[in-house]
C-alpha atoms as a PDB file:
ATOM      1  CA  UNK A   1       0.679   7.801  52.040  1.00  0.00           C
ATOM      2  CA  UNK A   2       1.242   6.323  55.857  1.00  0.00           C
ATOM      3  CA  UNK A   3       1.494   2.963  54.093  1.00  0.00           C
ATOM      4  CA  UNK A   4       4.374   3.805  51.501  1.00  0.00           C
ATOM      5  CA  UNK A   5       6.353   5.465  54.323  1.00  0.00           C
ATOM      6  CA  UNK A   6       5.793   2.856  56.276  1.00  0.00           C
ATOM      7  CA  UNK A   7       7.655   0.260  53.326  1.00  0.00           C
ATOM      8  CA  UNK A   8      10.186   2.637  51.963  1.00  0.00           C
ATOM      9  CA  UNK A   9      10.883   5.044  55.113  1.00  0.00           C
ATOM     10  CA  UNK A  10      10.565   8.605  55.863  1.00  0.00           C
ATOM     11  CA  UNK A  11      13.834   9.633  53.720  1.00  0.00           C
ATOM     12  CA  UNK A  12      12.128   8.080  51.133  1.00  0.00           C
ATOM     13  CA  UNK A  13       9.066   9.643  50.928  1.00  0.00           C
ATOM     14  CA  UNK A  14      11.146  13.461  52.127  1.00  0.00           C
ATOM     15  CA  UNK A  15      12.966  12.529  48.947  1.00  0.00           C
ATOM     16  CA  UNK A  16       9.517  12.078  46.911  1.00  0.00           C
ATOM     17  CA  UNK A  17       7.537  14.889  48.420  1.00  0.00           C
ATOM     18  CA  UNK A  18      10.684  17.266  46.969  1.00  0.00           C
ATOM     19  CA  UNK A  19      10.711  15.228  43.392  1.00  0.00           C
ATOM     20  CA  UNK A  20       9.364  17.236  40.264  1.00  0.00           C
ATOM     21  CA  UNK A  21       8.283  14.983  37.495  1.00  0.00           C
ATOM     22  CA  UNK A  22       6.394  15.871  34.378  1.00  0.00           C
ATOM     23  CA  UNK A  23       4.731  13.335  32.631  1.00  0.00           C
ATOM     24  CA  UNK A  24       3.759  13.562  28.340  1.00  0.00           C
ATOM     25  CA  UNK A  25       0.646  12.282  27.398  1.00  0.00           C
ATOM     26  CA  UNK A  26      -2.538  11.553  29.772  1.00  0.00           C
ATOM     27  CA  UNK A  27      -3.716   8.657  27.871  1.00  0.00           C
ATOM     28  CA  UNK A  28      -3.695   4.559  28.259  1.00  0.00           C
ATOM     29  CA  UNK A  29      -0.043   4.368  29.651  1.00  0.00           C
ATOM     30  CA  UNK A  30       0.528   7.775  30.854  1.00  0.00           C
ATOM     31  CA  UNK A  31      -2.878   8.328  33.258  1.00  0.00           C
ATOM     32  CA  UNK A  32      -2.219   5.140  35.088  1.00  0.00           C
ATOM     33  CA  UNK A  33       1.499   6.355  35.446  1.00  0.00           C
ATOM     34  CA  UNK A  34       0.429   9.729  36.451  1.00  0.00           C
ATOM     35  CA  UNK A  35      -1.991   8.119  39.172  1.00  0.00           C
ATOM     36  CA  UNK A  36       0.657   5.739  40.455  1.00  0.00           C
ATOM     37  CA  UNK A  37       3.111   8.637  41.471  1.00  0.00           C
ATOM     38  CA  UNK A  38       0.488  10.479  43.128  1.00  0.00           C
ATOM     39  CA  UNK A  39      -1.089   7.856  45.298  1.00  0.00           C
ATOM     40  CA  UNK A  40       3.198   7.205  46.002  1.00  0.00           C
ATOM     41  CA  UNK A  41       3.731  11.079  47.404  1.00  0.00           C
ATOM     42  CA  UNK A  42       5.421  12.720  44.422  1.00  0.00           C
ATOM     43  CA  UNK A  43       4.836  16.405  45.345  1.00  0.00           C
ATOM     44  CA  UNK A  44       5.306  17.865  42.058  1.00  0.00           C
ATOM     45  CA  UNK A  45       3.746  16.609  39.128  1.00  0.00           C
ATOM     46  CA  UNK A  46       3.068  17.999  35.532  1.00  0.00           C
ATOM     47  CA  UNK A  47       0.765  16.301  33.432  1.00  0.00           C
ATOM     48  CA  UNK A  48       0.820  17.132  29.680  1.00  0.00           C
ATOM     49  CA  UNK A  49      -1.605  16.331  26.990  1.00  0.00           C
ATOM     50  CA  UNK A  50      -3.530  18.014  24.530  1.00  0.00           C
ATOM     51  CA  UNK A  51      -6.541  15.606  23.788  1.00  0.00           C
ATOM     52  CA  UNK A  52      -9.981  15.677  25.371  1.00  0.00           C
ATOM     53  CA  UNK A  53     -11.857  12.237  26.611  1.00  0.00           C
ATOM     54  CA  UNK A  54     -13.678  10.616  24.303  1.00  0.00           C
ATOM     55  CA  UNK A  55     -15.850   7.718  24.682  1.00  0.00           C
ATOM     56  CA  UNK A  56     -13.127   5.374  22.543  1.00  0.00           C
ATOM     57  CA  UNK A  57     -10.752   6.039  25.362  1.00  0.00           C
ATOM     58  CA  UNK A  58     -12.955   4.728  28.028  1.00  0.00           C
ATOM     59  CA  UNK A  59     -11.912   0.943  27.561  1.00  0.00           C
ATOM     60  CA  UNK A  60      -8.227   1.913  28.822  1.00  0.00           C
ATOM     61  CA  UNK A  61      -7.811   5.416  30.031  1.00  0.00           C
ATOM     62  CA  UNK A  62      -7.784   6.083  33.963  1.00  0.00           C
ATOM     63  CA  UNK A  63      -8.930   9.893  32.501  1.00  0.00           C
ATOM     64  CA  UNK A  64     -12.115   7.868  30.920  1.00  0.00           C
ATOM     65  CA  UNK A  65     -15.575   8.023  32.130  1.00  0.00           C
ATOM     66  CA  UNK A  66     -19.126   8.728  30.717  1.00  0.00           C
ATOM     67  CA  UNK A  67     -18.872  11.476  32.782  1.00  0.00           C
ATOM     68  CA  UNK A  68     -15.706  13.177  31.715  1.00  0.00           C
ATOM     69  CA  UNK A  69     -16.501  12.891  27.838  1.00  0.00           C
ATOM     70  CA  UNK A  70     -15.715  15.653  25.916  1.00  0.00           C
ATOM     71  CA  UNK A  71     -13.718  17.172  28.594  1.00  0.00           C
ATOM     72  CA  UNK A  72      -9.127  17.879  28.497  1.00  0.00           C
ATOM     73  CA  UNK A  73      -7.532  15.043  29.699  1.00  0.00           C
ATOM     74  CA  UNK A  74      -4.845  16.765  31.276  1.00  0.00           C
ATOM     75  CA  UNK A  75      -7.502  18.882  33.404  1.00  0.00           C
ATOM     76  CA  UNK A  76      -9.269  15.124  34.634  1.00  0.00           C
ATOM     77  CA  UNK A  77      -5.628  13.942  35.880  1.00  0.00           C
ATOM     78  CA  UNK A  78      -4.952  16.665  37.743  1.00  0.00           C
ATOM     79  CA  UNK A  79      -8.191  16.702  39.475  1.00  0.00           C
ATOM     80  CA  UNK A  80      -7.533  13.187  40.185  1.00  0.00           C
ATOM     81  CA  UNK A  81      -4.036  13.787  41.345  1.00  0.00           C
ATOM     82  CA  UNK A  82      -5.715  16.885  43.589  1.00  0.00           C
ATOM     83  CA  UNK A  83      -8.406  14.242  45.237  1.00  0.00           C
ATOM     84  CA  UNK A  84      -5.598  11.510  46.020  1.00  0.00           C
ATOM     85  CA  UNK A  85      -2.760  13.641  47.087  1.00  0.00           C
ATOM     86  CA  UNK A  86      -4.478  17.192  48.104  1.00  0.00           C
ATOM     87  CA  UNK A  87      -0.684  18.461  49.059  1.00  0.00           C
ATOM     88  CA  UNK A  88       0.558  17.306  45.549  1.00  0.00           C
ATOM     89  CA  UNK A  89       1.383  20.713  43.246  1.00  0.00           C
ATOM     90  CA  UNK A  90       0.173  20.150  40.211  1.00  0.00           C
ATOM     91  CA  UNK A  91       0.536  21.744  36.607  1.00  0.00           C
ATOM     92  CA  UNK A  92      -1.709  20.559  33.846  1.00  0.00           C
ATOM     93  CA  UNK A  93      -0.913  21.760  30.949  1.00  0.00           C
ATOM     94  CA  UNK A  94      -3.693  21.266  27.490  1.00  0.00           C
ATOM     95  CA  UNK A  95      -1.246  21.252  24.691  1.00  0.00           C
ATOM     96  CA  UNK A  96       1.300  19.229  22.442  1.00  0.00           C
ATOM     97  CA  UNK A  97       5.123  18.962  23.162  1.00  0.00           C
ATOM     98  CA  UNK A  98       6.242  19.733  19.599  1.00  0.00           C
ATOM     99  CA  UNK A  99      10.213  20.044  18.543  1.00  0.00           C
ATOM    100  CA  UNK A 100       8.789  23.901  17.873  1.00  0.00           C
ATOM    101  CA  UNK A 101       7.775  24.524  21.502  1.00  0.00           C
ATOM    102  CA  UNK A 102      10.018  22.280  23.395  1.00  0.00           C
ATOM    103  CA  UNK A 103      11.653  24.936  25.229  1.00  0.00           C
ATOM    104  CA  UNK A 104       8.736  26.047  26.819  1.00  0.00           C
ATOM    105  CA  UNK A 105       8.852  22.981  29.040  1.00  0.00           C
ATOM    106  CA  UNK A 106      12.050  23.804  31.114  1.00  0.00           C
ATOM    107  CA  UNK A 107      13.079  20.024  30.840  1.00  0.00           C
ATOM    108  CA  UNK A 108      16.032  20.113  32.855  1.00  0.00           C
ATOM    109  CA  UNK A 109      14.173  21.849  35.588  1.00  0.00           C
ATOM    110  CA  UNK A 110      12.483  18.387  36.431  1.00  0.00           C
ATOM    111  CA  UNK A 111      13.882  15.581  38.287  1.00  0.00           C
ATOM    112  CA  UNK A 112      12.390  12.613  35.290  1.00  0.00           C
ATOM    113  CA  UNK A 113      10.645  13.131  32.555  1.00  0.00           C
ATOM    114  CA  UNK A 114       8.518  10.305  31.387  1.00  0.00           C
ATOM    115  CA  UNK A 115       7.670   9.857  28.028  1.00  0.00           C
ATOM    116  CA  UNK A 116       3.963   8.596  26.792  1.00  0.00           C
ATOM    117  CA  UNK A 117       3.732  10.216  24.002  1.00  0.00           C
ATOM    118  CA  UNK A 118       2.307   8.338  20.821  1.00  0.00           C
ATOM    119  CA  UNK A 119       3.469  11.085  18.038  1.00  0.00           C
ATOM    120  CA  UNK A 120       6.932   9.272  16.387  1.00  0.00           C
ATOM    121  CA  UNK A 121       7.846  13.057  15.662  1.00  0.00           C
ATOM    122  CA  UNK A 122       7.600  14.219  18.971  1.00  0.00           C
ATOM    123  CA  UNK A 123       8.789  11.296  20.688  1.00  0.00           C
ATOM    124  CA  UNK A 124      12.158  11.523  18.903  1.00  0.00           C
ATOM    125  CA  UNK A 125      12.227  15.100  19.223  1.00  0.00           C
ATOM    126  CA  UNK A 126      11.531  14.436  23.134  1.00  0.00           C
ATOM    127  CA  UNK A 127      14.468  11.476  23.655  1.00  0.00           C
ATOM    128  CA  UNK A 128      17.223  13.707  22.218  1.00  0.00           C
ATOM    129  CA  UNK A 129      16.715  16.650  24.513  1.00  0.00           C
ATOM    130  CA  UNK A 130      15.667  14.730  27.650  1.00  0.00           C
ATOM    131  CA  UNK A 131      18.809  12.612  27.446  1.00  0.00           C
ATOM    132  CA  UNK A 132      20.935  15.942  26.968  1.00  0.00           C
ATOM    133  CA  UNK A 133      19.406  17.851  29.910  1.00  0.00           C
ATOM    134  CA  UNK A 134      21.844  17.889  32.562  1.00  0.00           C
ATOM    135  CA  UNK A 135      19.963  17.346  35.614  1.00  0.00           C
ATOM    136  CA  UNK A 136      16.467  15.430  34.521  1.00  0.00           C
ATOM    137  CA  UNK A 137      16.703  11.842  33.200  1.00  0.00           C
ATOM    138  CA  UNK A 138      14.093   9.743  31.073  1.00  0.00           C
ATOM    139  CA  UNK A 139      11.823   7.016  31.101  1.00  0.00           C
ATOM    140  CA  UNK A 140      10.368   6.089  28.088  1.00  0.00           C
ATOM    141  CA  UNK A 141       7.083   3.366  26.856  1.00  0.00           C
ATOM    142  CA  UNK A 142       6.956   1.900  23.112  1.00  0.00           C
ATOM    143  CA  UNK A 143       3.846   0.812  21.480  1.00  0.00           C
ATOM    144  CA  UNK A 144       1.620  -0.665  24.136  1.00  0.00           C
ATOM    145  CA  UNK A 145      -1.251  -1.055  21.105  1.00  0.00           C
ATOM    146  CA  UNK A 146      -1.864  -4.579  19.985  1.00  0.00           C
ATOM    147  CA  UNK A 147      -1.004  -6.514  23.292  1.00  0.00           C
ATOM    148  CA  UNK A 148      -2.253  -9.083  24.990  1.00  0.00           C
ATOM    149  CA  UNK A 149       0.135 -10.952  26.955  1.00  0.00           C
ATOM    150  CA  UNK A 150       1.182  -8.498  29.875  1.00  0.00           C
ATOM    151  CA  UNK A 151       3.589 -11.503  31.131  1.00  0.00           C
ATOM    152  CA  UNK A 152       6.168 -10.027  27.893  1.00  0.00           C
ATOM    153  CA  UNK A 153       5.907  -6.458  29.041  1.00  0.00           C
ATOM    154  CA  UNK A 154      10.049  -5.566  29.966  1.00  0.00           C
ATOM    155  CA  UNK A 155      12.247  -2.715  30.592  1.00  0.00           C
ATOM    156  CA  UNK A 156      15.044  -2.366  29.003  1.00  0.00           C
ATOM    157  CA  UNK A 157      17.892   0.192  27.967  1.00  0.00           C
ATOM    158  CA  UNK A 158      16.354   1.804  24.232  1.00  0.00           C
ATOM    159  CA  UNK A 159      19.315   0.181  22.241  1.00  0.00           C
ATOM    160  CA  UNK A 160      18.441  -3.091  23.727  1.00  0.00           C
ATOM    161  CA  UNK A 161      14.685  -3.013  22.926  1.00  0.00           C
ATOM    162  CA  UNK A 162      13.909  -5.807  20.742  1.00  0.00           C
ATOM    163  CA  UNK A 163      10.758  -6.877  18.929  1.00  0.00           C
ATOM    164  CA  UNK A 164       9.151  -3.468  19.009  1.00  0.00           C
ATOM    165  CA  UNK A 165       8.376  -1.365  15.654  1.00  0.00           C
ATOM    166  CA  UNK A 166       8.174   1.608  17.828  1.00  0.00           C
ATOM    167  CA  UNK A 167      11.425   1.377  18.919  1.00  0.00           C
ATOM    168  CA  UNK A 168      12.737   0.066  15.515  1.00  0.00           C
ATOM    169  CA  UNK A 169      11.576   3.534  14.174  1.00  0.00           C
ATOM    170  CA  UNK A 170      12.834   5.448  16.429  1.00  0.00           C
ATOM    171  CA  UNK A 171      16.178   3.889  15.642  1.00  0.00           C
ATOM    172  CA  UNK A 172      16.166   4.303  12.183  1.00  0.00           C
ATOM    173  CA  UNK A 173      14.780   7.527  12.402  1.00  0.00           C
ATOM    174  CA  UNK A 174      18.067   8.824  14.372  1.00  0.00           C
ATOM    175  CA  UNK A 175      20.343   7.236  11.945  1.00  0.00           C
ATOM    176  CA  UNK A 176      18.884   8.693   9.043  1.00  0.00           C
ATOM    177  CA  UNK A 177      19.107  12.594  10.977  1.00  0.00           C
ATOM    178  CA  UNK A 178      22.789  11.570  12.287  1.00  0.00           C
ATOM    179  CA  UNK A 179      21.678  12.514  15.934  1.00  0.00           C
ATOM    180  CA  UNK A 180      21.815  10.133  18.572  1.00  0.00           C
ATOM    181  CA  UNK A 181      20.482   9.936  22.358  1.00  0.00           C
ATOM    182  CA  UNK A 182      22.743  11.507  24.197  1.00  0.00           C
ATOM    183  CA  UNK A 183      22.840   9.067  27.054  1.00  0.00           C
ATOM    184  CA  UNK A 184      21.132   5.338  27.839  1.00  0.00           C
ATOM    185  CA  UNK A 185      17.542   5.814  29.148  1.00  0.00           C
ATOM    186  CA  UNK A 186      15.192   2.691  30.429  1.00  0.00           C
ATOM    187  CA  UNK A 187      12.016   1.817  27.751  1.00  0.00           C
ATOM    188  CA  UNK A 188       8.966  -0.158  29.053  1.00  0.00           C
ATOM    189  CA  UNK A 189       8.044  -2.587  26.051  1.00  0.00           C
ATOM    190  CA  UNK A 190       6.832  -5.860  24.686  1.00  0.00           C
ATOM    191  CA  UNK A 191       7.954  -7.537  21.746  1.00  0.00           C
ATOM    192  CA  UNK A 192       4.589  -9.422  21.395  1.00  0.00           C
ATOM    193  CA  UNK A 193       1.740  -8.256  19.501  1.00  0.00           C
ATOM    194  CA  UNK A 194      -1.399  -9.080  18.148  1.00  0.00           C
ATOM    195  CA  UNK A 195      -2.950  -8.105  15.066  1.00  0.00           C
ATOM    196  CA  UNK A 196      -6.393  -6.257  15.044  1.00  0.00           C
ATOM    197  CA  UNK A 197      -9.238  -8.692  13.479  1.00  0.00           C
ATOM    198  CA  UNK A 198     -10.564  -5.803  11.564  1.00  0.00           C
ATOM    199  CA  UNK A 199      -9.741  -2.436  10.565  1.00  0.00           C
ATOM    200  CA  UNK A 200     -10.987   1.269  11.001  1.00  0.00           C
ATOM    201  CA  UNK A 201     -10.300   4.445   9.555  1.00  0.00           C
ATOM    202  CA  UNK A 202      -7.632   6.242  10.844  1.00  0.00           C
ATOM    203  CA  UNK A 203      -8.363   8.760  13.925  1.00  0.00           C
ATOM    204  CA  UNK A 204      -7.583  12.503  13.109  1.00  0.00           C
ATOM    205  CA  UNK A 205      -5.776  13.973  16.446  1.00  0.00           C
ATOM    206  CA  UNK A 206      -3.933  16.865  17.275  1.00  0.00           C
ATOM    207  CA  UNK A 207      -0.817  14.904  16.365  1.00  0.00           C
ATOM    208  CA  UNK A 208      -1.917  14.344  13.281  1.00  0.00           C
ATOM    209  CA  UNK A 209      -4.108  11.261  11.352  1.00  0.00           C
ATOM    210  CA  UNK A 210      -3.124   8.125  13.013  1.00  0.00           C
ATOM    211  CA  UNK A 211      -4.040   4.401  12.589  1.00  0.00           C
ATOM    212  CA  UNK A 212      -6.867   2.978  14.487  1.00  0.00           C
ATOM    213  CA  UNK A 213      -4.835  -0.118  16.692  1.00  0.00           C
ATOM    214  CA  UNK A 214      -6.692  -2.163  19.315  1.00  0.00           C
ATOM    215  CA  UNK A 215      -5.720  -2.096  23.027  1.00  0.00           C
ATOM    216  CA  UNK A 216      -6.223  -3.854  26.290  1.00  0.00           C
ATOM    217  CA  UNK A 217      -6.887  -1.993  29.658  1.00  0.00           C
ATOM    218  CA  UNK A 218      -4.285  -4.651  30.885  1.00  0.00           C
ATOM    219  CA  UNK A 219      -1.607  -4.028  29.131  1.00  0.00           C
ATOM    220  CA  UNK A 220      -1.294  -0.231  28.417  1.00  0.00           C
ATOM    221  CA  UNK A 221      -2.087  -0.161  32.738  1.00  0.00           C
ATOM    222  CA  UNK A 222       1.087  -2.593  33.242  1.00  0.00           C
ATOM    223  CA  UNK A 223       2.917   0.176  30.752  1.00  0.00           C
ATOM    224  CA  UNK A 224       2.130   2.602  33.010  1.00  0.00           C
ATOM    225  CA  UNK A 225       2.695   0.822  36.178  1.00  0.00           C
ATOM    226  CA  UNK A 226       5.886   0.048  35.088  1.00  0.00           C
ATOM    227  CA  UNK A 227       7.207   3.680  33.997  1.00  0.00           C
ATOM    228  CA  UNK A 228       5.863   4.895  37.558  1.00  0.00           C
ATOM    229  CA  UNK A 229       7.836   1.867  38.791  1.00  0.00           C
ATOM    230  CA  UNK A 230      11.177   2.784  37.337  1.00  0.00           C
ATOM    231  CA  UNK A 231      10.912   6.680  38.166  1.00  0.00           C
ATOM    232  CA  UNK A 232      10.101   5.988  41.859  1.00  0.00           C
ATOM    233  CA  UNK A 233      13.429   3.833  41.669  1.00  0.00           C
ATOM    234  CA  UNK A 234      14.875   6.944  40.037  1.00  0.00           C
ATOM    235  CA  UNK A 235      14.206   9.463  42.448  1.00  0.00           C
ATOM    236  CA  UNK A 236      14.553   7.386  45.767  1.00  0.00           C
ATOM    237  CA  UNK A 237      17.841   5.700  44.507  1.00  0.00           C
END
């Protein structure tokens, strides 16, 4: 980490040694955020994510190898994180954030949470406790699927996302329940997207039967990059 300390200072990286962050989902966005904080000197980090490699994931998934097929995600990060930043305490935990266990994760007891889920049940579930935790605040990526032109990836505040059907259902999805985000949180999207030139069944996960959407290495990376980007901000400020 000489390098880092040697751009942001030691406060800095006292500051990010300290930091507890616990990351949701260990897949196309979320592994390349996960790796980002690590190689930056976050000393606590708790990856989450339910899902085991598979060889579909290899095109975009830092978690994704021919050798790590078949084996829980969450268990490949943190033997990545362990490798980059041996000091780095890490908790990897092989399950689902549901609205039925969310408790169990001691939100508040983190510093950010950053939200890669994919699940739109979940993800709600996730933005209206994280913004009410009193300590811990949010970062949050919409659909990275179906893009191609990283140069349109933004960050913005969720109410100000346009162009994103992620975010469009989220939105509707709190109006209809009457239950709102507590407080603004940043969202990394793009309100591009392409359409996939054919189509596939849909893929049976642990968060239920999902569509089958195309996705670019460069893209769901910058997703990640980003989120890493704006929780290093957070925890430094």
């Amino acid at each position: 980490m000489m390098r880092t300390g040697l751009l942001l200072g030691d406060a800095a990286m006292r500051r990010l040694a300290e930091a507890r962050v616990i990351i949701l989902g260990c897949g196309g966005v979320g592994s390349w955020c996960v790796e980002a904080l690590a190689r930056s000197g976050v000393g606590h980090i708790t990856v989450v994510d339910s899902d085991t490699v598979a060889v579909s994931n290899i095109n975009r998934q830092l978690v994704a190898d021919f050798t790590t097929v078949g084996q829980l995600k969450a268990d490949v990060m943190a033997r990545r994180i362990h490798n980059v930043s041996p000091s780095c305490r890490v908790h990897a935990v092989a399950g689902v954030y549901t609205a039925a266990n969310a408790d169990s994760f001691d939100l508040d007891s983190y510093d950010v949470i950053v939200d890669a889920i994919d699940s739109l049940d979940a993800k709600a579930d996730l933005i209206l406790r994280a913004t009410r935790c009193r300590h811990a605040r949010l970062v949050s990526s919409m659909g990275a699927a179906l893009k191609t032109d990283i140069l349109s990836v933004d960050v913005a505040e969720f109410y100000d996302v346009k162009g994103c059907p992620l975010a469009r259902a989220l939105r509707d999805r709190f109006k209809r329940m009457g239950r709102f985000p507590a407080r603004k949180f940043k969202c990394v999207y793009s309100p591009k997207s392409q359409p996939n030139s054919r189509e596939l069944p849909p893929s049976v996960t642990a968060n239920g039967t999902k569509r089958v959407n195309g996705t670019l290495v460069t893209a769901t990376a910058v997703f990640g990059l980003l989120l890493a980007q704006l929780t290093l901000s957070r925890l430094i400020a």
